[in-house]
Protein backbone atom coordinates (compact mmCIF):
# COMPACT_ATOMS: atom_id res chain seq x y z
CA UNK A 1 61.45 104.79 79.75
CA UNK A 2 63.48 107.52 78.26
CA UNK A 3 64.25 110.08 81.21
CA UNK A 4 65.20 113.39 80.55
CA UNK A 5 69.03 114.69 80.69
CA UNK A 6 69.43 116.75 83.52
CA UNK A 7 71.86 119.83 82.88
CA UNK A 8 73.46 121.88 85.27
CA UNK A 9 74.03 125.70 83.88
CA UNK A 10 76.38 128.24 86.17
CA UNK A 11 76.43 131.41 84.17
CA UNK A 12 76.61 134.90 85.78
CA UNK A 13 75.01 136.89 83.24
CA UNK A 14 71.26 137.03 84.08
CA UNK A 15 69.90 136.88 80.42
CA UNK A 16 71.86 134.69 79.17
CA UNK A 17 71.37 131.69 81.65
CA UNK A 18 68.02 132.10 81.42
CA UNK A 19 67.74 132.18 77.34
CA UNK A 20 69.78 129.00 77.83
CA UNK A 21 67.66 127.49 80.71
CA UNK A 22 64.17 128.51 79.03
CA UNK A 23 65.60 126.91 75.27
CA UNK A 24 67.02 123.54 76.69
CA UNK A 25 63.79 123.36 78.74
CA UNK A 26 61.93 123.59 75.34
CA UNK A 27 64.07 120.66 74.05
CA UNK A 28 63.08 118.19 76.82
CA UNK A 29 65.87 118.96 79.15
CA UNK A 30 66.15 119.21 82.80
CA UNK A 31 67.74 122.42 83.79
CA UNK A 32 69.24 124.16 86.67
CA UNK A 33 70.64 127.69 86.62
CA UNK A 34 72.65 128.38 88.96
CA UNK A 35 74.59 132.69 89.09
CA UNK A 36 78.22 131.93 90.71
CA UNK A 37 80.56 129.57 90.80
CA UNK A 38 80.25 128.36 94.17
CA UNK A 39 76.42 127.80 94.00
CA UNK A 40 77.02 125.75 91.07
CA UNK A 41 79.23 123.37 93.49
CA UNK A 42 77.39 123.32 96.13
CA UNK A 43 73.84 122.33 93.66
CA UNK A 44 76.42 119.60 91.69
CA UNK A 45 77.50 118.16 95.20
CA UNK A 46 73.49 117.93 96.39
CA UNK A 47 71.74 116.55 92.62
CA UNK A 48 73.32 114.28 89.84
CA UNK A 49 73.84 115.69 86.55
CA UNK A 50 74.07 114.32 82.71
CA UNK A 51 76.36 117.61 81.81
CA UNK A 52 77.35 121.01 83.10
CA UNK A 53 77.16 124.37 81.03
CA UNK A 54 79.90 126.67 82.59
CA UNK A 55 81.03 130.17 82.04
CA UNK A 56 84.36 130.46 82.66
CA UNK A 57 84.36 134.50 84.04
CA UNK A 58 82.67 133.94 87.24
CA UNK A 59 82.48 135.78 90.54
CA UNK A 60 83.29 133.55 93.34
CA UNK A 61 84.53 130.62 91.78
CA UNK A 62 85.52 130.94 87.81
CA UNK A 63 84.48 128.30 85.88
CA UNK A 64 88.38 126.54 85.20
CA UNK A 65 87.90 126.14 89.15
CA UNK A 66 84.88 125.14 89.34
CA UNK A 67 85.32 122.14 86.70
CA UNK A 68 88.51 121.15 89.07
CA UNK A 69 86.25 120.77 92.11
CA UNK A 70 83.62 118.76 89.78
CA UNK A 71 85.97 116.73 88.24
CA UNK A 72 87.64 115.67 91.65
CA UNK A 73 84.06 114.30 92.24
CA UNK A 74 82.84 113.05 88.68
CA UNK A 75 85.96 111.80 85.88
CA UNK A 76 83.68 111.91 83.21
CA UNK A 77 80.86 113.87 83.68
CA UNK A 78 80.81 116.30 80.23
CA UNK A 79 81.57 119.58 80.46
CA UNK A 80 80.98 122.43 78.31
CA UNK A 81 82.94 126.25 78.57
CA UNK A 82 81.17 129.14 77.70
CA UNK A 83 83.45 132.23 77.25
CA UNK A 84 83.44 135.92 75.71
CA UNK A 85 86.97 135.36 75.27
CA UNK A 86 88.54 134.03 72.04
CA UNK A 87 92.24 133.13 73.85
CA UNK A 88 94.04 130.26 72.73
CA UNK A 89 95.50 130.40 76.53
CA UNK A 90 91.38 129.36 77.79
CA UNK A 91 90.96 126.77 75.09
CA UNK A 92 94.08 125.05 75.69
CA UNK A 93 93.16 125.28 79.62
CA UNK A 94 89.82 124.17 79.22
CA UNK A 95 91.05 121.39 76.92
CA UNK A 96 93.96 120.55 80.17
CA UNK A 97 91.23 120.06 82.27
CA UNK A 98 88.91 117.77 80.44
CA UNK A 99 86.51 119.89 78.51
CA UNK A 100 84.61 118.04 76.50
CA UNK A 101 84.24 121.17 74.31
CA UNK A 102 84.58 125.11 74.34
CA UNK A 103 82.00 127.64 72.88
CA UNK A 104 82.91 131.63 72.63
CA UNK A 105 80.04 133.95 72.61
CA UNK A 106 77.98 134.78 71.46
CA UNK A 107 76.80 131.64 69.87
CA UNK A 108 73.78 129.67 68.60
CA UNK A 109 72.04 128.29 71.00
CA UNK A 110 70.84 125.52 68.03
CA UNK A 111 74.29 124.56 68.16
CA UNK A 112 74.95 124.32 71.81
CA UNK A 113 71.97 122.13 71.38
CA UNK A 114 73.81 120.10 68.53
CA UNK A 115 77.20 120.01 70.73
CA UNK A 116 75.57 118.68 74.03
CA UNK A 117 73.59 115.79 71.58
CA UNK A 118 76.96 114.63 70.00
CA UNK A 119 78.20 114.26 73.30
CA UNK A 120 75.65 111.96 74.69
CA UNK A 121 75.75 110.02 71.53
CA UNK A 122 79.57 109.16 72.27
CA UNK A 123 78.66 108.11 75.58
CA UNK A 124 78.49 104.22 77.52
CA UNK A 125 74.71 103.59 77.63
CA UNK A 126 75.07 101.81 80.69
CA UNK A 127 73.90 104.23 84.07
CA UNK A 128 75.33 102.57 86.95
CA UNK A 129 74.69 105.56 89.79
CA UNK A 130 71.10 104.18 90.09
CA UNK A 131 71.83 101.06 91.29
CA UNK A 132 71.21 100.18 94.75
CA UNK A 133 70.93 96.45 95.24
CA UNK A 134 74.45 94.19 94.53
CA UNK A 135 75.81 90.84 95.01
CA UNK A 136 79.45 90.77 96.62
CA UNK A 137 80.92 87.57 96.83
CA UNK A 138 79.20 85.34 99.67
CA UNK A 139 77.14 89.06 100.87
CA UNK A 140 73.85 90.78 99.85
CA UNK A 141 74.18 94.58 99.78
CA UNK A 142 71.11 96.69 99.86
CA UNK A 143 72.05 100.66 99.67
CA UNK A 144 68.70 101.97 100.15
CA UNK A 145 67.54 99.64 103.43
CA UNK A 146 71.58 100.05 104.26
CA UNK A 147 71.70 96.45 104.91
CA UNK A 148 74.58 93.74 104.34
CA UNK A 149 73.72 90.38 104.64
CA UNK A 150 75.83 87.09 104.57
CA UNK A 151 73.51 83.80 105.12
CA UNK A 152 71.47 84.73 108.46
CA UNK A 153 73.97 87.91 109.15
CA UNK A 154 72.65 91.07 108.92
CA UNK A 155 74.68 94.42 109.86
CA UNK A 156 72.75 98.11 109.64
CA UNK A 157 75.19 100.07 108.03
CA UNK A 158 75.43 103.83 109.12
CA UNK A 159 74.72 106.60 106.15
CA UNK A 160 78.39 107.18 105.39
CA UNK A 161 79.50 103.56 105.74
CA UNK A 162 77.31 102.66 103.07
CA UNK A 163 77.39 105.17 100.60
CA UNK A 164 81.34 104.26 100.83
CA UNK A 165 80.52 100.39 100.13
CA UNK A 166 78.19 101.62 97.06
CA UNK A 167 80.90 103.31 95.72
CA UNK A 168 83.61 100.37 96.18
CA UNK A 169 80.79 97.89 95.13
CA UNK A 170 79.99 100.24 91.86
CA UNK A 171 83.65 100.15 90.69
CA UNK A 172 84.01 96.51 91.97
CA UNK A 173 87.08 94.65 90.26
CA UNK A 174 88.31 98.59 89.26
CA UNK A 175 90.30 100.90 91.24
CA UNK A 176 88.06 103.73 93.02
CA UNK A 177 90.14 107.10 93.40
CA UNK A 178 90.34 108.39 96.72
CA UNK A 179 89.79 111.99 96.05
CA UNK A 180 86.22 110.46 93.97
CA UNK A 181 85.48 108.79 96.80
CA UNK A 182 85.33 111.80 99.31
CA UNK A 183 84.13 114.16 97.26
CA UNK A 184 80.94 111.60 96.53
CA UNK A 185 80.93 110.70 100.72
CA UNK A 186 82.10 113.72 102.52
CA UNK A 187 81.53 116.08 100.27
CA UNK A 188 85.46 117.49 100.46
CA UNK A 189 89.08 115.79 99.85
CA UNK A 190 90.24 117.67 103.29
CA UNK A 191 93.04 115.80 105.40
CA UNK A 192 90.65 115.17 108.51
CA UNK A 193 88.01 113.75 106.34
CA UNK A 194 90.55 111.89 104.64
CA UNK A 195 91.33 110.43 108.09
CA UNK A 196 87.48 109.68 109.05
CA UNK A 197 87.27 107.24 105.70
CA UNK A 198 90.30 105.68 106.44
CA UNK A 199 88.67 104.80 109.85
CA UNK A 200 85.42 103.72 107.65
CA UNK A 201 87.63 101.58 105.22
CA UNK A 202 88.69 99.66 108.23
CA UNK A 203 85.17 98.98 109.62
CA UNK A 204 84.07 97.77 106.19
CA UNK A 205 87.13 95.57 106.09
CA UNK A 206 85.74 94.35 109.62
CA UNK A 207 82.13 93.62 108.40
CA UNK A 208 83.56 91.88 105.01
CA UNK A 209 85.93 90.01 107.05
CA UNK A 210 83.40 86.52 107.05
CA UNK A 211 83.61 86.25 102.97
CA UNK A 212 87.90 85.62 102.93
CA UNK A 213 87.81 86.26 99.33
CA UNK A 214 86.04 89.19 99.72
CA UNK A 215 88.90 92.07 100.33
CA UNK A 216 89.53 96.23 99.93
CA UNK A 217 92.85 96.35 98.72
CA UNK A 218 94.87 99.74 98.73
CA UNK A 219 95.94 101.02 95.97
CA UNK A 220 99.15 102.85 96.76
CA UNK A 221 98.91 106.59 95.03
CA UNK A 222 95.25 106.22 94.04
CA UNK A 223 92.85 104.54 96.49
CA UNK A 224 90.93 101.63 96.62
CA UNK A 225 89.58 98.41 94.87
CA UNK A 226 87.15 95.94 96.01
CA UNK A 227 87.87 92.62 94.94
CA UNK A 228 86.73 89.23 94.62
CA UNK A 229 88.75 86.54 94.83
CA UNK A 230 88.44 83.43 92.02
């Protein structure tokens, strides 16, 4: 089934976003428009998004900002700057942070369109956010029901404990960042909730504990990695 691409727009002038919003609608995208920087945050940290639109002159939160907050959560979500400045100083700080490209205004919106295309083109097919349901060594991990199961074993998992274990068991065998982790979790990268995962790390470690070469390792300067022993 092809879904559409869900875009996320945060543009403080009015027209504008919604000339943008009402054209990528017309192409068989899924838009949301939001006016400042900070509601753009708080709609990215509540929805999932294919790619994010962002002006970078924005009350609130400016858009370099803004794609530092998203990026702590999402390494590779594309993003795309919209400016009225022509600055080599933006481009090269848009570029610093991961842009994925840069458009000055006023521009086409046929090749915004073109832009945002080429970008999905160059991306990994695979989409593994939606996945709910994984095999971990000797255990049976069900997201959704929040169940993990070894043999006859079942443990109920609070919310937070497993959304953490989905996101260890989606970057199984790879190193999950920490500051990924709690922005996807908690919803911040702030000390004290940097302290509660810890705490949540150890309680998963304590449910794993009956596969032995099933184990969390810590991954001194970045985070975590879930790993199965051969």
């Amino acid at each position: 089934m092809n879904t559409k691409k869900k875009i996320l727009i945060v543009e403080d002038d009015t027209n504008l976003g919604t000339v943008l919003q009402d054209h990528l609608e017309d192409k068989n995208f899924d838009v949301v428009l939001k006016r400042n920087g900070e509601e753009g945050f708080t709609e990215f940290k509540a929805n999932k998004y294919d790619l994010c639109l962002l002006d970078v002159m924005m009350p609130k939160k400016d858009g370099f900002t803004l794609a530092k907050d998203i990026r702590r959560m999402n390494a590779t979500i594309p993003i795309i700057f919209l400016t009225a400045k022509n600055l080599k100083e933006d481009t090269i700080e848009g570029l610093k942070l991961g842009a994925d490209d840069y458009l000055t205004k006023p521009f086409s919106v046929d090749e915004l369109i073109l832009r945002m295309e080429n970008i999905f083109k160059r991306l990994p097919k695979t989409e593994v956010s939606t996945e709910n349901k994984f095999r971990l060594g000797k255990f049976e991990f069900d997201n959704n029901l929040r169940i993990l199961k070894i043999g006859p074993k079942e443990t109920k998992l609070t919310t937070k404990e497993s959304e953490l274990l989905k996101m260890l068991a989606v970057y199984l065998e790879k190193p999950l960042q920490r500051d990924v982790a709690l922005n996807a979790v908690w919803g911040t990268d702030s000390y004290f909730a940097g302290r509660s995962m810890d705490v949540y790390i150890a309680k998963l470690r304590k449910y794993l504990k009956d596969d032995p070469n099933l184990e969390i390792l810590n991954i001194h300067g970045t985070g975590f990695k879930m790993i199965v022993k051969k």
